[in-house]
C-alpha atoms as a PDB file:
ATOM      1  CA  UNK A   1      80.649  96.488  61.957  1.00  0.00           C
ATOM      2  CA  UNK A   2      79.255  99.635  64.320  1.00  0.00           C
ATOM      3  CA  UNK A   3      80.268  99.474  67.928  1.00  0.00           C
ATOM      4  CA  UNK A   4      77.286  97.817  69.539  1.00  0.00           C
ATOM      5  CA  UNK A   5      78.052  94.951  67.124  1.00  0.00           C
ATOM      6  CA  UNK A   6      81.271  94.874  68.063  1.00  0.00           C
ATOM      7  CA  UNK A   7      79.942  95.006  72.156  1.00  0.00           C
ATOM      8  CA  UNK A   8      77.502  91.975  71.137  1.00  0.00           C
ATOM      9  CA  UNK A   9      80.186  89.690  69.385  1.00  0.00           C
ATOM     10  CA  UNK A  10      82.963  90.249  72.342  1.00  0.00           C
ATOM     11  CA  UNK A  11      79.581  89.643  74.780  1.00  0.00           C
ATOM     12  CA  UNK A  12      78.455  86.754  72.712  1.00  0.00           C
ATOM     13  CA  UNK A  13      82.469  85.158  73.105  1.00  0.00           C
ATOM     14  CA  UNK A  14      82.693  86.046  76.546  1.00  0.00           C
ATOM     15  CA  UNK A  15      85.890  88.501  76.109  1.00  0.00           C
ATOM     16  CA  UNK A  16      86.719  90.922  78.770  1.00  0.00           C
ATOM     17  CA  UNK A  17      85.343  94.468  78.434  1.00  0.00           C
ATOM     18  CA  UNK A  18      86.465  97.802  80.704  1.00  0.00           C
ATOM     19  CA  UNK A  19      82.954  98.821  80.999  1.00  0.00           C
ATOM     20  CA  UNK A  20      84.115 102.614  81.517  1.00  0.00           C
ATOM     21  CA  UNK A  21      86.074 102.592  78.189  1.00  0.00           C
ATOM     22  CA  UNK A  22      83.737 102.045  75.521  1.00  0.00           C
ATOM     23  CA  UNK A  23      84.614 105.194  73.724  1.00  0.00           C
ATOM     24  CA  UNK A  24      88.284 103.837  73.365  1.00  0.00           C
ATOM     25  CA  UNK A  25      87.369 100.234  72.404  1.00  0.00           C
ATOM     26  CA  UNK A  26      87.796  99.817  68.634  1.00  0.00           C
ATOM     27  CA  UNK A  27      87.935  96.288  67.806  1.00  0.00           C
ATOM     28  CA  UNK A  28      88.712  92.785  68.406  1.00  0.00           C
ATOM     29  CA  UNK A  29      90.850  90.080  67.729  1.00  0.00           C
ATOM     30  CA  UNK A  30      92.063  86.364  68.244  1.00  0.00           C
ATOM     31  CA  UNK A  31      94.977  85.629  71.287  1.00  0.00           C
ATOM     32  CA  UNK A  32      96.801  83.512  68.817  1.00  0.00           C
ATOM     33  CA  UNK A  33      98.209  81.462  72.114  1.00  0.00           C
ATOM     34  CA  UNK A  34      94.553  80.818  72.917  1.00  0.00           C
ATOM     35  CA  UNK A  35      92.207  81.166  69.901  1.00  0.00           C
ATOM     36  CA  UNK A  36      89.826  83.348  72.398  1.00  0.00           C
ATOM     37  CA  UNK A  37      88.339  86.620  70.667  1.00  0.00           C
ATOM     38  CA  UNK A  38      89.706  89.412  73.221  1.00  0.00           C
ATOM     39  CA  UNK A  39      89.020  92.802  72.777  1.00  0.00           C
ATOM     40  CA  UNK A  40      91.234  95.827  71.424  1.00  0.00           C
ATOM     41  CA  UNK A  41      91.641  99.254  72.944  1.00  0.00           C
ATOM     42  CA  UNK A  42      93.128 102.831  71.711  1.00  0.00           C
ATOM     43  CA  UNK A  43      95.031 103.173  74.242  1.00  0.00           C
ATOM     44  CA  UNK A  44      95.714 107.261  73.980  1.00  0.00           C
ATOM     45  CA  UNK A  45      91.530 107.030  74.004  1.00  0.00           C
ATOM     46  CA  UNK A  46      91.812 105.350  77.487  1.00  0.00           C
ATOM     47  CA  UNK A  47      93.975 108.090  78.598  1.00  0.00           C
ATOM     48  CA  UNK A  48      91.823 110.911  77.334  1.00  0.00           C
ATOM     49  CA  UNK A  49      88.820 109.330  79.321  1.00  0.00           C
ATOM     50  CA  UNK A  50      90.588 109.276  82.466  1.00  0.00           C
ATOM     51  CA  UNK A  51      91.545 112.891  82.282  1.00  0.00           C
ATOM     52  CA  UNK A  52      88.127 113.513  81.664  1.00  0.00           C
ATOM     53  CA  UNK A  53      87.555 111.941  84.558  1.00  0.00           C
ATOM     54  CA  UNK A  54      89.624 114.835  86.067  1.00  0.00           C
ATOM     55  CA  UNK A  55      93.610 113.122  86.176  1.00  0.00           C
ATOM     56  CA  UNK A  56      96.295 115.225  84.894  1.00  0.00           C
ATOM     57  CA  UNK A  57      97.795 113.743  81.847  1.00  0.00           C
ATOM     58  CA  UNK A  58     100.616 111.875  83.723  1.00  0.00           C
ATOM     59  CA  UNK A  59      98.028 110.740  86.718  1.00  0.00           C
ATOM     60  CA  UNK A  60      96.284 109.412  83.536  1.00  0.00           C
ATOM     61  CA  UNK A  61      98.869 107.561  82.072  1.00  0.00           C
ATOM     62  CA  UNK A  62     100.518 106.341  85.156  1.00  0.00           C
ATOM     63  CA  UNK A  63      96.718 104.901  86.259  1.00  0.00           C
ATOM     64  CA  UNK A  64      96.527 103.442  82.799  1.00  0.00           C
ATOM     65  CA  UNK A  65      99.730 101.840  82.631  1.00  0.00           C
ATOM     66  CA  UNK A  66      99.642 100.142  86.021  1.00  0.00           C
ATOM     67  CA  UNK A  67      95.889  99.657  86.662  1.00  0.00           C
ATOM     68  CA  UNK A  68      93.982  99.011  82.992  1.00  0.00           C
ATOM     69  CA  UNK A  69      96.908  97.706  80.570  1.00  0.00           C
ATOM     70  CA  UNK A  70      99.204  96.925  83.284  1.00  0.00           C
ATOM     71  CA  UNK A  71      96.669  94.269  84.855  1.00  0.00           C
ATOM     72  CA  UNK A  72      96.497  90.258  83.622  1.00  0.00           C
ATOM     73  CA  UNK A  73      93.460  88.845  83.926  1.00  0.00           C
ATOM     74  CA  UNK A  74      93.468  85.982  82.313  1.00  0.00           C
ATOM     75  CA  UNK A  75      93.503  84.807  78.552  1.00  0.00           C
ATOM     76  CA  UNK A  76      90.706  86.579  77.900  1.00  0.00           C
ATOM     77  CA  UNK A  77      92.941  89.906  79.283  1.00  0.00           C
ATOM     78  CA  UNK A  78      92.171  93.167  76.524  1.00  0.00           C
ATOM     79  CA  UNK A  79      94.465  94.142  74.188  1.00  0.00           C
ATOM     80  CA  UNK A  80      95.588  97.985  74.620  1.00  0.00           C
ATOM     81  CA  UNK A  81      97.528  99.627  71.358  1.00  0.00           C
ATOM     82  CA  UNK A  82      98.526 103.093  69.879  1.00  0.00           C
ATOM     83  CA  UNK A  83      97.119 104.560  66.820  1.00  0.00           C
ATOM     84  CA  UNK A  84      98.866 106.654  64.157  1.00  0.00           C
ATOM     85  CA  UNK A  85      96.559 109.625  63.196  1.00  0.00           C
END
């Protein structure tokens, strides 16, 4: 599955996307309290945006924490993990 089909299916189920993190989203999968398709985020790629967005690393991370992975939206809320290279 490339990344727009990926965008379509979590479109297509309603899931909740961060619209200025699509470089960090890299999957999908099932809230096993809910059964709803939510989607899944790098989160060390959602840090790297925001210091492209000109934050310092910790700026980054303490944005990230509180504002993006930090926030509960709902069942539907994204799911934010870290990657071993």
């Amino acid at each position: 599955m490339d990344k727009q089909e990926l965008i379509d299916v979590l479109t297509e189920e309603e899931a909740l996307v961060c619209d200025d993190l699509e470089d960090a989203l890299i999957g999908m999968t099932r809230n096993p309290a809910t059964g709803d398709i939510i989607a899944v985020y790098d989160r060390n790629k959602c840090i790297e945006a925001r210091m492209k967005e000109g934050m310092t690393y910790e700026e980054a991370c303490e944005f990230h924490s509180f504002n993006t992975e930090g926030a509960y939206v709902g069942p539907k809320t994204p799911l934010f993990i870290e990657t071993i290279e």
